[in-house]
C-alpha atoms as a PDB file:
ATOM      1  CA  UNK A   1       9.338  -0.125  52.725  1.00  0.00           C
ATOM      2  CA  UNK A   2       9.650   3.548  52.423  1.00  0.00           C
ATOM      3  CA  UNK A   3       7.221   6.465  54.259  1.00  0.00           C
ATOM      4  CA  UNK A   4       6.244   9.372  53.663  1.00  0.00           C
ATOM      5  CA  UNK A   5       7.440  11.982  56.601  1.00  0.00           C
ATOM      6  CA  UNK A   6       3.911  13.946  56.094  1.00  0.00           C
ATOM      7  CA  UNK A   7       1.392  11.305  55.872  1.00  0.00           C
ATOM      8  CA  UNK A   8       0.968   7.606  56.304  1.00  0.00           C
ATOM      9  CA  UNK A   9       1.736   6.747  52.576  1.00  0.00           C
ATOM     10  CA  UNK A  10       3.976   4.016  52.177  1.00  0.00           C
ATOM     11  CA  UNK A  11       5.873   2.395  49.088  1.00  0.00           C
ATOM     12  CA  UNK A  12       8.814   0.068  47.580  1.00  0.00           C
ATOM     13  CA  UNK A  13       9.751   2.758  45.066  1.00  0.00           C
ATOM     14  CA  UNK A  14      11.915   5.860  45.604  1.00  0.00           C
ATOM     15  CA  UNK A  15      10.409   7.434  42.955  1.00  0.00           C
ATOM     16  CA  UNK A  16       6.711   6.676  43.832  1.00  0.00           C
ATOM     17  CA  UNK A  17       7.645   8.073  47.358  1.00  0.00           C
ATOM     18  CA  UNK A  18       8.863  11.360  45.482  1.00  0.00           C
ATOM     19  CA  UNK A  19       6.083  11.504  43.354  1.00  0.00           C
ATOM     20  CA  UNK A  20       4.011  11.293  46.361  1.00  0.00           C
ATOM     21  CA  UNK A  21       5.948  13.845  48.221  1.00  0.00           C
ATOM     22  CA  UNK A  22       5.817  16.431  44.865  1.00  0.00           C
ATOM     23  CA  UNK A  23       1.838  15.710  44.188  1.00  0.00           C
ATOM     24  CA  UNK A  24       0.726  16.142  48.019  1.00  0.00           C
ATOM     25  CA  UNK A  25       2.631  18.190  49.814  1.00  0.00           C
ATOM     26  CA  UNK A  26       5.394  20.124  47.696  1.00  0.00           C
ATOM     27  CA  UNK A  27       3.797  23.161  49.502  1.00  0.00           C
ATOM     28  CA  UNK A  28       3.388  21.858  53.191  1.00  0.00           C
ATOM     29  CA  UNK A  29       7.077  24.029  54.339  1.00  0.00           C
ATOM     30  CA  UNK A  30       5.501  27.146  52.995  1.00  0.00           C
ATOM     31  CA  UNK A  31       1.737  27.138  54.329  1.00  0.00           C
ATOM     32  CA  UNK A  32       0.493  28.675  57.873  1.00  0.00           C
ATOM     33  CA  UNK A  33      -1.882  26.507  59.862  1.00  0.00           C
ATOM     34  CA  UNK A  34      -5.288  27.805  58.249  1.00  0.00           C
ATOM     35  CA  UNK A  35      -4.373  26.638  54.759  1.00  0.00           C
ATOM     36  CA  UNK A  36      -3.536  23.520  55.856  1.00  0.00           C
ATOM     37  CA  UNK A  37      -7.003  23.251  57.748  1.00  0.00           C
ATOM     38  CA  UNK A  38      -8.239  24.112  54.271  1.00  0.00           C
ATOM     39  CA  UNK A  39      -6.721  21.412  52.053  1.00  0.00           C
ATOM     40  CA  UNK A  40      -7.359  18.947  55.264  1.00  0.00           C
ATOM     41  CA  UNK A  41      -9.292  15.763  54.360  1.00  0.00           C
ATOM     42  CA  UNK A  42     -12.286  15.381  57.080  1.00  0.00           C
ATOM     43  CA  UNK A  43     -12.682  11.481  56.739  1.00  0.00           C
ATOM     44  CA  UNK A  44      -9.002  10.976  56.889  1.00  0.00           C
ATOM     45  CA  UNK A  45      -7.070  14.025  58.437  1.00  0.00           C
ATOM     46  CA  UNK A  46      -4.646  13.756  55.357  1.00  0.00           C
ATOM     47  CA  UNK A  47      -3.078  17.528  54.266  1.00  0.00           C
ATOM     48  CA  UNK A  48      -2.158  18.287  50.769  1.00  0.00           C
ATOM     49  CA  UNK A  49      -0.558  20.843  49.275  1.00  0.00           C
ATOM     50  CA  UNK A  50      -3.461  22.427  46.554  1.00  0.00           C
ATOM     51  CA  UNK A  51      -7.115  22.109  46.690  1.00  0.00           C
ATOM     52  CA  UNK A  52      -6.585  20.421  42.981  1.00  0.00           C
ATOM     53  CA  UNK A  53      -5.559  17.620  44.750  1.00  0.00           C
ATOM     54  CA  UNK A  54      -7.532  17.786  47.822  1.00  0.00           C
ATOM     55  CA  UNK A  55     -10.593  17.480  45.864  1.00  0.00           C
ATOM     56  CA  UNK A  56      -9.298  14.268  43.589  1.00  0.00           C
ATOM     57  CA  UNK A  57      -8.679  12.803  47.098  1.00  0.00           C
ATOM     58  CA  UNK A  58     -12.234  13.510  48.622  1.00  0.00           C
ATOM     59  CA  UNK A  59     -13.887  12.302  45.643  1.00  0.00           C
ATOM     60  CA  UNK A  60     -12.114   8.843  46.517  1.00  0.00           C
ATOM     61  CA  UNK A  61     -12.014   9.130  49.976  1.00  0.00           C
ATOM     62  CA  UNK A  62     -15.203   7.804  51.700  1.00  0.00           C
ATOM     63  CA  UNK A  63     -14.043   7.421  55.250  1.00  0.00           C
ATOM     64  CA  UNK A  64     -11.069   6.723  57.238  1.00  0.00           C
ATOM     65  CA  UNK A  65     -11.212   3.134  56.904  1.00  0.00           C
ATOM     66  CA  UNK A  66     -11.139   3.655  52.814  1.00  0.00           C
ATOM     67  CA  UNK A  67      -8.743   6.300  52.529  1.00  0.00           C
ATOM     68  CA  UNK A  68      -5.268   4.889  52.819  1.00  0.00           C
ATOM     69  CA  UNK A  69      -6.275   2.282  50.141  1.00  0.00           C
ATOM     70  CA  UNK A  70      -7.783   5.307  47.619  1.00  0.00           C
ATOM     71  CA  UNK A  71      -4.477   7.002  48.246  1.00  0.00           C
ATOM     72  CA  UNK A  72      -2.253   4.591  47.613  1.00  0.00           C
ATOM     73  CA  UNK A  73      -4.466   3.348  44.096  1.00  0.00           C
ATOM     74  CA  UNK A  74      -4.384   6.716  43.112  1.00  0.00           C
ATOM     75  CA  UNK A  75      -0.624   6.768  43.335  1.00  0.00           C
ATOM     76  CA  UNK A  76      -0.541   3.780  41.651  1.00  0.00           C
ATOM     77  CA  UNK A  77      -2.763   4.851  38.880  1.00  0.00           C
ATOM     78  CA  UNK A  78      -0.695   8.047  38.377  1.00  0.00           C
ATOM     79  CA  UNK A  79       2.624   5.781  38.042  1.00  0.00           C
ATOM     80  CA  UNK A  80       1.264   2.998  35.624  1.00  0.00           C
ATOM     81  CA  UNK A  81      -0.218   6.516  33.054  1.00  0.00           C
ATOM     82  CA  UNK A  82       3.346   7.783  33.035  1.00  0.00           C
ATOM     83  CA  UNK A  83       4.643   4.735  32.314  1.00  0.00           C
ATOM     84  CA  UNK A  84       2.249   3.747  29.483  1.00  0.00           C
ATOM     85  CA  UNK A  85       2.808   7.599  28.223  1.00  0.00           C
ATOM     86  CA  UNK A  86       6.948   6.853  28.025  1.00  0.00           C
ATOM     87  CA  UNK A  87       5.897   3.229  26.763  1.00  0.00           C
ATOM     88  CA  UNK A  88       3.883   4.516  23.888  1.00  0.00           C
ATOM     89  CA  UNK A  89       6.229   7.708  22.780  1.00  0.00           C
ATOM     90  CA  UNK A  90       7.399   4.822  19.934  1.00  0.00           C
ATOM     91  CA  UNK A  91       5.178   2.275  18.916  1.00  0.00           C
ATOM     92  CA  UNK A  92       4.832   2.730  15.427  1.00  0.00           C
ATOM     93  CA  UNK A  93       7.158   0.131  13.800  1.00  0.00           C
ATOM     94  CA  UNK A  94       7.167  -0.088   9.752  1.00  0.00           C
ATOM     95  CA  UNK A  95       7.316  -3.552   9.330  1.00  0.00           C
ATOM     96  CA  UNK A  96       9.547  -3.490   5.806  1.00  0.00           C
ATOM     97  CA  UNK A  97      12.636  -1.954   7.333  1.00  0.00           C
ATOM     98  CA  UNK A  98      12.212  -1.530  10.923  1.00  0.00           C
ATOM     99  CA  UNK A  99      12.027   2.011  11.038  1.00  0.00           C
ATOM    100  CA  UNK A 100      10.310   3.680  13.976  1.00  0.00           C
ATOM    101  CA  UNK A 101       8.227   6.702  14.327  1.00  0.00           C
ATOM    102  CA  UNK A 102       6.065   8.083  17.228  1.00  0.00           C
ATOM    103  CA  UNK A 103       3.018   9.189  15.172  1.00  0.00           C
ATOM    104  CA  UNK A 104       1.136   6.823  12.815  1.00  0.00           C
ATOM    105  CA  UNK A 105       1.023   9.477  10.168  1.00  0.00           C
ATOM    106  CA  UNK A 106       4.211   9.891   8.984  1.00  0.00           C
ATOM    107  CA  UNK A 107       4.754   5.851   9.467  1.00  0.00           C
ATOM    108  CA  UNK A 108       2.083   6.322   6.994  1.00  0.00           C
ATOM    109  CA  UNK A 109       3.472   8.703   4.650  1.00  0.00           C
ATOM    110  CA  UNK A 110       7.308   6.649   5.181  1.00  0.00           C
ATOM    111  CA  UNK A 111       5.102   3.504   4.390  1.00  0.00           C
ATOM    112  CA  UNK A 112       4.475   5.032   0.860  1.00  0.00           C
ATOM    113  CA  UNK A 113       7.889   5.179  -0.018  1.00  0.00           C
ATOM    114  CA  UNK A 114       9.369   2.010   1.604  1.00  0.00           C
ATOM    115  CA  UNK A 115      10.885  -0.598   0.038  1.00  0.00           C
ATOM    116  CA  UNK A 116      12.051  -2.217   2.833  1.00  0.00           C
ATOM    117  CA  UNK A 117      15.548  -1.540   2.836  1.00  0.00           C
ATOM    118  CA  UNK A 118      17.935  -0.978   5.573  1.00  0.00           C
ATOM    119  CA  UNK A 119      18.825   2.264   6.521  1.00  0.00           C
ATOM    120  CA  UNK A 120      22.269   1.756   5.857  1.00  0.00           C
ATOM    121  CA  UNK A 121      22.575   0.115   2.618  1.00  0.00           C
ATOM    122  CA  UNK A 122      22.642   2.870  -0.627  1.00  0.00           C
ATOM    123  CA  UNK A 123      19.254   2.966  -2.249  1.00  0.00           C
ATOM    124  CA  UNK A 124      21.307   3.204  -5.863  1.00  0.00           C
ATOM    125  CA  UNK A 125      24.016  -0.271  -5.544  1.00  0.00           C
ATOM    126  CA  UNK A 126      22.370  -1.634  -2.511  1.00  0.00           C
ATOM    127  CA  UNK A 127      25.821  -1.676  -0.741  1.00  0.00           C
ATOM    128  CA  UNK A 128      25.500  -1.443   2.940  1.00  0.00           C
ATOM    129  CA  UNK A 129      27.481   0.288   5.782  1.00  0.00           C
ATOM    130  CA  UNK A 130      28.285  -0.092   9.361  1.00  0.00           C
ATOM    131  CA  UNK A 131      27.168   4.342  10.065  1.00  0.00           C
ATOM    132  CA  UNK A 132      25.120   6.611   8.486  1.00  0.00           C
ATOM    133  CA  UNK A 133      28.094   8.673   8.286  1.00  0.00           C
ATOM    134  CA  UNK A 134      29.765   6.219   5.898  1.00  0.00           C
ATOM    135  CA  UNK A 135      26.894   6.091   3.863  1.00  0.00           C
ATOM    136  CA  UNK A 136      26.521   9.619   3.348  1.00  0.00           C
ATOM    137  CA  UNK A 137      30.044   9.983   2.370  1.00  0.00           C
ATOM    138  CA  UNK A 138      29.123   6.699  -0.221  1.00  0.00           C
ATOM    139  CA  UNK A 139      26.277   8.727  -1.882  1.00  0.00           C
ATOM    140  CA  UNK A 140      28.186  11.840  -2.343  1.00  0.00           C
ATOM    141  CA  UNK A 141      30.762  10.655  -3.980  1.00  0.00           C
ATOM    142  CA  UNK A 142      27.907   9.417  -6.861  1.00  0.00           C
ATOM    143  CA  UNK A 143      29.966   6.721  -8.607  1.00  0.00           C
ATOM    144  CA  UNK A 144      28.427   3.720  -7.743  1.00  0.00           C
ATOM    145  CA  UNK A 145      26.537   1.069  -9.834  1.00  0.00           C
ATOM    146  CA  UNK A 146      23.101   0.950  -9.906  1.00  0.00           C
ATOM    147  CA  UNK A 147      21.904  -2.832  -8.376  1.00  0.00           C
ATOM    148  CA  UNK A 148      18.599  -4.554  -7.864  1.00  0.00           C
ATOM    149  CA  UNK A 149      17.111  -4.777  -3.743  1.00  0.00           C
ATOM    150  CA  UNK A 150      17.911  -8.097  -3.999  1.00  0.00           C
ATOM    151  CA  UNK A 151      21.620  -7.663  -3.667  1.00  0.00           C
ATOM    152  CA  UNK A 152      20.538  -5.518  -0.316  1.00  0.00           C
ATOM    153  CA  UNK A 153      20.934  -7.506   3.360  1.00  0.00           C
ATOM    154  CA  UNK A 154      16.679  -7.482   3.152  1.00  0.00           C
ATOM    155  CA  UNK A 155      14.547 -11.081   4.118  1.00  0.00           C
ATOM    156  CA  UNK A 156      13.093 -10.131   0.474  1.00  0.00           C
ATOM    157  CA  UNK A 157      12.612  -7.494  -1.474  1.00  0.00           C
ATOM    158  CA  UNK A 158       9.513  -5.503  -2.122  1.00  0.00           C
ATOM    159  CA  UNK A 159       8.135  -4.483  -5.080  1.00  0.00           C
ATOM    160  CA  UNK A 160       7.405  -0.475  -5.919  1.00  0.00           C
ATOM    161  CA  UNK A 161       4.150   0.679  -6.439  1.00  0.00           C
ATOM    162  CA  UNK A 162       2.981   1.505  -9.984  1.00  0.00           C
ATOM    163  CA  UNK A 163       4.238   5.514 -10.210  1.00  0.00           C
ATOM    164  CA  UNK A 164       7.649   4.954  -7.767  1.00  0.00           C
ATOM    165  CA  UNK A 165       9.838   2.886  -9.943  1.00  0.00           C
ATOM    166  CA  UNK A 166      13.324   3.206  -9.934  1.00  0.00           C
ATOM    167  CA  UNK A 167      14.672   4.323 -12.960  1.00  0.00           C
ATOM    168  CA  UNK A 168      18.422   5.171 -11.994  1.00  0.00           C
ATOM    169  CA  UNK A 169      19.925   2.153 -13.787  1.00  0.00           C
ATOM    170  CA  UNK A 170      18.891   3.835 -17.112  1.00  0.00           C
ATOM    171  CA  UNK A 171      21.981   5.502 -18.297  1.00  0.00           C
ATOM    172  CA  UNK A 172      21.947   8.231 -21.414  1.00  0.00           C
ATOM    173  CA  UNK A 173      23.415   5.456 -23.639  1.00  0.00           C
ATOM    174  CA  UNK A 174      20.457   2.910 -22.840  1.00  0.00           C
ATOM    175  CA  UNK A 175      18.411   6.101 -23.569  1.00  0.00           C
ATOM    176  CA  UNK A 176      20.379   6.845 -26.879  1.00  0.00           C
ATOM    177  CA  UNK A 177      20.170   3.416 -27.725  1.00  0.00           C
ATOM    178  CA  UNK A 178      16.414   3.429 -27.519  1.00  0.00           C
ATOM    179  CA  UNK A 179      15.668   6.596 -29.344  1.00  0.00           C
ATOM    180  CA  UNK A 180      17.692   5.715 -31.963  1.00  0.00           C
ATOM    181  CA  UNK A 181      16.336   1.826 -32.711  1.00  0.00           C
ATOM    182  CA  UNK A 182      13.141   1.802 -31.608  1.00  0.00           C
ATOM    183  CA  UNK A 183      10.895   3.871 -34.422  1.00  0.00           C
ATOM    184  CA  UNK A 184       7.804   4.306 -33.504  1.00  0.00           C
ATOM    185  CA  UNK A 185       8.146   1.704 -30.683  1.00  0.00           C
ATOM    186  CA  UNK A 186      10.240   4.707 -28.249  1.00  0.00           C
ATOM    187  CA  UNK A 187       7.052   4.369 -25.920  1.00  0.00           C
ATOM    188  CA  UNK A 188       7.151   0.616 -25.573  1.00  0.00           C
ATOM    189  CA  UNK A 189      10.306   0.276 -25.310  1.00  0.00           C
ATOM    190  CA  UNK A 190      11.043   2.186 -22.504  1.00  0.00           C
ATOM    191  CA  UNK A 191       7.977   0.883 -20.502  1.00  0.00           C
ATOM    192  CA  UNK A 192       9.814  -3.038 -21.072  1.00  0.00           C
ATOM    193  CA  UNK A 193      13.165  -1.126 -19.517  1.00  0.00           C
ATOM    194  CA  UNK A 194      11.472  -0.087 -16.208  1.00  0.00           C
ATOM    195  CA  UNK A 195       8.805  -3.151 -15.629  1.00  0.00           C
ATOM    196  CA  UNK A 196       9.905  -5.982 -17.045  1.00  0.00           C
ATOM    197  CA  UNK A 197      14.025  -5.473 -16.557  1.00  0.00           C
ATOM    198  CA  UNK A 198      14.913  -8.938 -15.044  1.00  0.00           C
ATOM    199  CA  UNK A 199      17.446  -7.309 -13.263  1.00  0.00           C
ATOM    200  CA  UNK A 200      15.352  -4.751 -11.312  1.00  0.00           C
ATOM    201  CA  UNK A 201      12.815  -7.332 -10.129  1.00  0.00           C
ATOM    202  CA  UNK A 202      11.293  -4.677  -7.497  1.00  0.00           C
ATOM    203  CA  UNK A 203       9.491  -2.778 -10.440  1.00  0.00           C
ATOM    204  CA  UNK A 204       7.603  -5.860 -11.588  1.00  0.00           C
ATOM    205  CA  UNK A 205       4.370  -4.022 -10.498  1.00  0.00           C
ATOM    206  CA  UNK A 206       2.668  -4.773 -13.802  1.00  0.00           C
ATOM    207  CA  UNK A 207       1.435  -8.546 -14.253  1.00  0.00           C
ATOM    208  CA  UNK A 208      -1.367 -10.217 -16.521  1.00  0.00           C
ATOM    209  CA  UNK A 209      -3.261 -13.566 -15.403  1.00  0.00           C
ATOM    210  CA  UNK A 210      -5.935 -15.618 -16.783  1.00  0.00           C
ATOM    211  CA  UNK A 211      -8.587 -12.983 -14.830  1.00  0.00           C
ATOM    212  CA  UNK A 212      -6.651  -9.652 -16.378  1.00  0.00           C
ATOM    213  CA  UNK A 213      -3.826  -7.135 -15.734  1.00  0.00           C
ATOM    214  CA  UNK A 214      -3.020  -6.570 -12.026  1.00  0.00           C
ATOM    215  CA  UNK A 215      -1.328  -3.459 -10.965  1.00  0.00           C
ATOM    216  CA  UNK A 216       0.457  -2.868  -7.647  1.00  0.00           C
ATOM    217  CA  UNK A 217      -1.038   0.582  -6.031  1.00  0.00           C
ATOM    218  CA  UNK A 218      -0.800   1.723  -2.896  1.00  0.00           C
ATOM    219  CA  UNK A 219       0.543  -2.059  -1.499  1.00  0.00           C
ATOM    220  CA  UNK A 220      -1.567  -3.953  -3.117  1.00  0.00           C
ATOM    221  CA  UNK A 221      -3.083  -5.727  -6.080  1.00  0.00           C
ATOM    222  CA  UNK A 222      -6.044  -4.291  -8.116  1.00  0.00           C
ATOM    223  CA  UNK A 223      -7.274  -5.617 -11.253  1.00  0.00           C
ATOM    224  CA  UNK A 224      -7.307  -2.961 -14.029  1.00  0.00           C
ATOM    225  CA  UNK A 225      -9.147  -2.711 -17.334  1.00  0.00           C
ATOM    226  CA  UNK A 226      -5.968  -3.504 -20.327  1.00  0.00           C
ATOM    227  CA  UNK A 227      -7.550  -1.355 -22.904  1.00  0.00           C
ATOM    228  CA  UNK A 228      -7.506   1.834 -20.121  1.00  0.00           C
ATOM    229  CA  UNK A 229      -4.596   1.027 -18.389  1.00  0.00           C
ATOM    230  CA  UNK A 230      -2.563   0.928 -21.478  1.00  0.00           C
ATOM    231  CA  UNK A 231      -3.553   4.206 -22.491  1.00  0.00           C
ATOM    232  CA  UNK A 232      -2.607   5.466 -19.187  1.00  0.00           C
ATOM    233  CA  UNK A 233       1.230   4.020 -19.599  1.00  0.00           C
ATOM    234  CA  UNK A 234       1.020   5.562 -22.884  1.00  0.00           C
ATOM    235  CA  UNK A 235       0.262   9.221 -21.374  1.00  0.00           C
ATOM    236  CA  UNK A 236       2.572   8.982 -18.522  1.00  0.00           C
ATOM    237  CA  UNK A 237       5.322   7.689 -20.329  1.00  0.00           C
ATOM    238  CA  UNK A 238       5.376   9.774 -23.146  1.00  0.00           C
ATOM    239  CA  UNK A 239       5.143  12.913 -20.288  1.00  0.00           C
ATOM    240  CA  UNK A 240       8.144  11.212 -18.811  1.00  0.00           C
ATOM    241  CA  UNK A 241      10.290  10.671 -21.958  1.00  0.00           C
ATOM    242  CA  UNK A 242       9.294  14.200 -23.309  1.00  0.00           C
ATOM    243  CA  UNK A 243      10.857  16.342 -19.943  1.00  0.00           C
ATOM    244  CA  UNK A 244      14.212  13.866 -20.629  1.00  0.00           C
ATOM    245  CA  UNK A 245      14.655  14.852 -23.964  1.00  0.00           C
ATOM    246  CA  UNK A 246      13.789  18.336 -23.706  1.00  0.00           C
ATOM    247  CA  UNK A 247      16.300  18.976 -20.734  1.00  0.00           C
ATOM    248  CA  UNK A 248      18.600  16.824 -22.476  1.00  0.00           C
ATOM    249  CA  UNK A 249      18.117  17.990 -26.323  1.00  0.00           C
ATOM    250  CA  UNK A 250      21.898  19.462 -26.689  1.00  0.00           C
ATOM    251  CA  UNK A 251      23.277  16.007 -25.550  1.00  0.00           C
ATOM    252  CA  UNK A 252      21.134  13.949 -27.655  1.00  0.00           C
ATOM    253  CA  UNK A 253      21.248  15.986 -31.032  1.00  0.00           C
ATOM    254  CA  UNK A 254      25.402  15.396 -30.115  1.00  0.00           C
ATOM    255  CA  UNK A 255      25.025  12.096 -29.754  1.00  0.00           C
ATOM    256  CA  UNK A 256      22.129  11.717 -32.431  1.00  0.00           C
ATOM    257  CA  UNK A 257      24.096  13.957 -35.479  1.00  0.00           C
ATOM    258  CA  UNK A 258      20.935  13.540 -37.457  1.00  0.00           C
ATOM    259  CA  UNK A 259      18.295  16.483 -38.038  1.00  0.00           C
ATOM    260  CA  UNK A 260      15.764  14.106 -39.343  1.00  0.00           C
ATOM    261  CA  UNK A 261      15.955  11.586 -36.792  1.00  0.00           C
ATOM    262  CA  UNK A 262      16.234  14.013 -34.022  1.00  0.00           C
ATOM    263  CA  UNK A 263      12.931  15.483 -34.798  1.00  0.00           C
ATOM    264  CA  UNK A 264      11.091  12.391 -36.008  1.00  0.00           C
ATOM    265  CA  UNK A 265      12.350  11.440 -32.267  1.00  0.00           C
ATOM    266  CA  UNK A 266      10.764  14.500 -30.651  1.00  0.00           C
ATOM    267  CA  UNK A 267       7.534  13.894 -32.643  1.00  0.00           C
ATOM    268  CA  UNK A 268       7.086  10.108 -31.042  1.00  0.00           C
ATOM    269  CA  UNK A 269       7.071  11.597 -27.872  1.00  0.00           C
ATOM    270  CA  UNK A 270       4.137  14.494 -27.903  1.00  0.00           C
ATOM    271  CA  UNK A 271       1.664  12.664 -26.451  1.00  0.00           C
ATOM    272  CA  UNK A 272      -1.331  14.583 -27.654  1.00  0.00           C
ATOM    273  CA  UNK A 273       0.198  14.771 -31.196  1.00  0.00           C
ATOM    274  CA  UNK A 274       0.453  11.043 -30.849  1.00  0.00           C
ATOM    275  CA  UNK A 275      -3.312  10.580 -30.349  1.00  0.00           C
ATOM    276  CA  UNK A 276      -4.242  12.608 -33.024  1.00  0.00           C
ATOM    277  CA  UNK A 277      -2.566   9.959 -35.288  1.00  0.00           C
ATOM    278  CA  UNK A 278      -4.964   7.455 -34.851  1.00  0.00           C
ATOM    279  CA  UNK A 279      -3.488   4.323 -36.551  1.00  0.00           C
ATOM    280  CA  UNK A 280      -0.177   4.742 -35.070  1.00  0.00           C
ATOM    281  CA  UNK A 281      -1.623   5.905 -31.515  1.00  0.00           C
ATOM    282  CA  UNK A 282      -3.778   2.125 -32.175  1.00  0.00           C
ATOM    283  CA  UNK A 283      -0.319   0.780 -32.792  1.00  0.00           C
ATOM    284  CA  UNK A 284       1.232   1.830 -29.839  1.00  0.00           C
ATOM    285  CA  UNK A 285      -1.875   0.549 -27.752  1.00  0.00           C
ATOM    286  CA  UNK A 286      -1.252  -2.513 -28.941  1.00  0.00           C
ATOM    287  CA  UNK A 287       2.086  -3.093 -28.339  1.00  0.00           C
ATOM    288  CA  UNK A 288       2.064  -2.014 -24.642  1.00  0.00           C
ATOM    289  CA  UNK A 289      -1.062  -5.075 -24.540  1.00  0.00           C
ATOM    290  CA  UNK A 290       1.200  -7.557 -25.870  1.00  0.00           C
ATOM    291  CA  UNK A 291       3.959  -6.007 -23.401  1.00  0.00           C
ATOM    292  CA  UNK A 292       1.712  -6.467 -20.892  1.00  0.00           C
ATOM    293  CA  UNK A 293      -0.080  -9.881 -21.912  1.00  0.00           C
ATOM    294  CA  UNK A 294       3.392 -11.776 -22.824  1.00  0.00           C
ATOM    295  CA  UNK A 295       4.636 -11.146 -18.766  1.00  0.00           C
ATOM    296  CA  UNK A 296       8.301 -11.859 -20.720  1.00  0.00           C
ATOM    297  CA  UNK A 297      11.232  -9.888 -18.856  1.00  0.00           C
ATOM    298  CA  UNK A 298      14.222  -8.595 -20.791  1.00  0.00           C
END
């Protein structure tokens, strides 16, 4: 058991003894004999270094008989807060990937994003490395193939929310190929590529049972209205598809080498000229329904 040389304090712990020591009478060596009256318990006789700390003690201290017991729980107490401070500097675990942050906000915010795969596997061919230093190196170099989660070392994979699909299997030819033989179907067409690909399972966010069309938002399943929600893939599709052509458009009339098609292409893609052809903006409607209704992956 150890003492302290000041007081009557007594503990198993070095560092409760110094903690003691630090707390009570860090001061004592450089105080004359009236200060030390002044921080002076009267029920106990105990000296401490600060009248802070005097006056914590008095409001425990009762008598003589009490105080050695108050003293040593109030050590105590100061001990088990420190450790429950160090404890809880990282508690916030995100249970996809194991990933650990010391506020719950941005576990939140990382939450969003997750997909539950390791931190050392490439987010692009799921290929996964011993350091971070490796996979850095990996990513730079650019030239991998693209690969669904559930090639990753993951228990399973998770599936992306509606709005954070992947879309970095798409190459320029798939794009070229669907500009070119799809008509007026380019909308459709490229909403069966990114949620119903059979080999990109984790952007299966869009299903239809017997009680309607479920979409995956924010982790979880909510029913949405067909007729709206199809209109809504329409828009932010046809936003998507536009920005790709138009910071593509020297590529694509190469690879195109038709004026005609090249514009009837750019026309299929303006979503407000789109809806101002109502038959074919009907149409399209349609087909993203049956997309939707048929649950059939390519």
């Amino acid at each position: 058991m150890l003492k302290c040389q000041y007081c009557d304090y007594t503990s198993k712990r070095t560092y409760n003894l110094n903690r003691h020591i630090k707390l009570t009478h860090q001061n004592i060596n450089n105080i004359n004999d009236n200060n030390i009256i002044d921080y002076k318990c009267i029920n106990c006789d105990k000296i401490f270094a600060s009248d802070y700390y005097l006056k914590i003690h008095m409001s425990l201290c009762k008598n003589a008989i009490q105080c050695e017991e108050n003293v040593h729980l109030f050590e105590e107490n100061v001990h088990l807060f420190e450790e429950n401070v160090i404890q809880n500097q990282i508690i916030f675990n995100c249970l996809k990937c194991g990933k650990q942050y010391k506020t719950k906000k941005y576990l939140i915010e990382h939450e969003e994003k997750c997909i539950g795969l390791n931190i050392l596997s490439c987010p692009k061919c799921m290929k996964t490395f011993s350091s971070r230093s490796s996979k850095s190196n990996h990513i730079k170099k650019n030239n991998c193939k693209p690969r669904s989660i559930i090639n990753a070392i993951t228990n399973n994979y998770i599936i992306n929310n509606y709005e954070n699909e992947r879309n970095d299997y798409i190459t320029f030819n798939d794009m070229i190929e669907i500009f070119k033989n799809s008509g007026n179907y380019i909308i459709p067409k490229y909403i069966k590529l990114i949620h119903y690909n059979r080999e990109f399972p984790e952007n299966h966010n869009i299903k239809y049972t017997n009680d309607g069309c479920l979409v995956k938002v924010n982790n979880e399943w909510i029913y949405k209205d067909i007729n709206d929600f199809s209109e809504t893939l329409l828009n932010r599709n046809a936003t998507e598809l536009k920005k790709y052509f138009d910071n593509k458009k020297r590529e694509i009339d190469i690879a195109i080498k038709e004026v005609e098609l090249f514009e009837f292409i750019n026309s299929r893609l303006n979503y407000l000229d789109l809806k101002l052809n109502k038959n074919l903006f009907k149409s399209l409607k349609k087909e993203i329904k049956n997309i939707i209704k048929s649950n059939i992956y390519i």
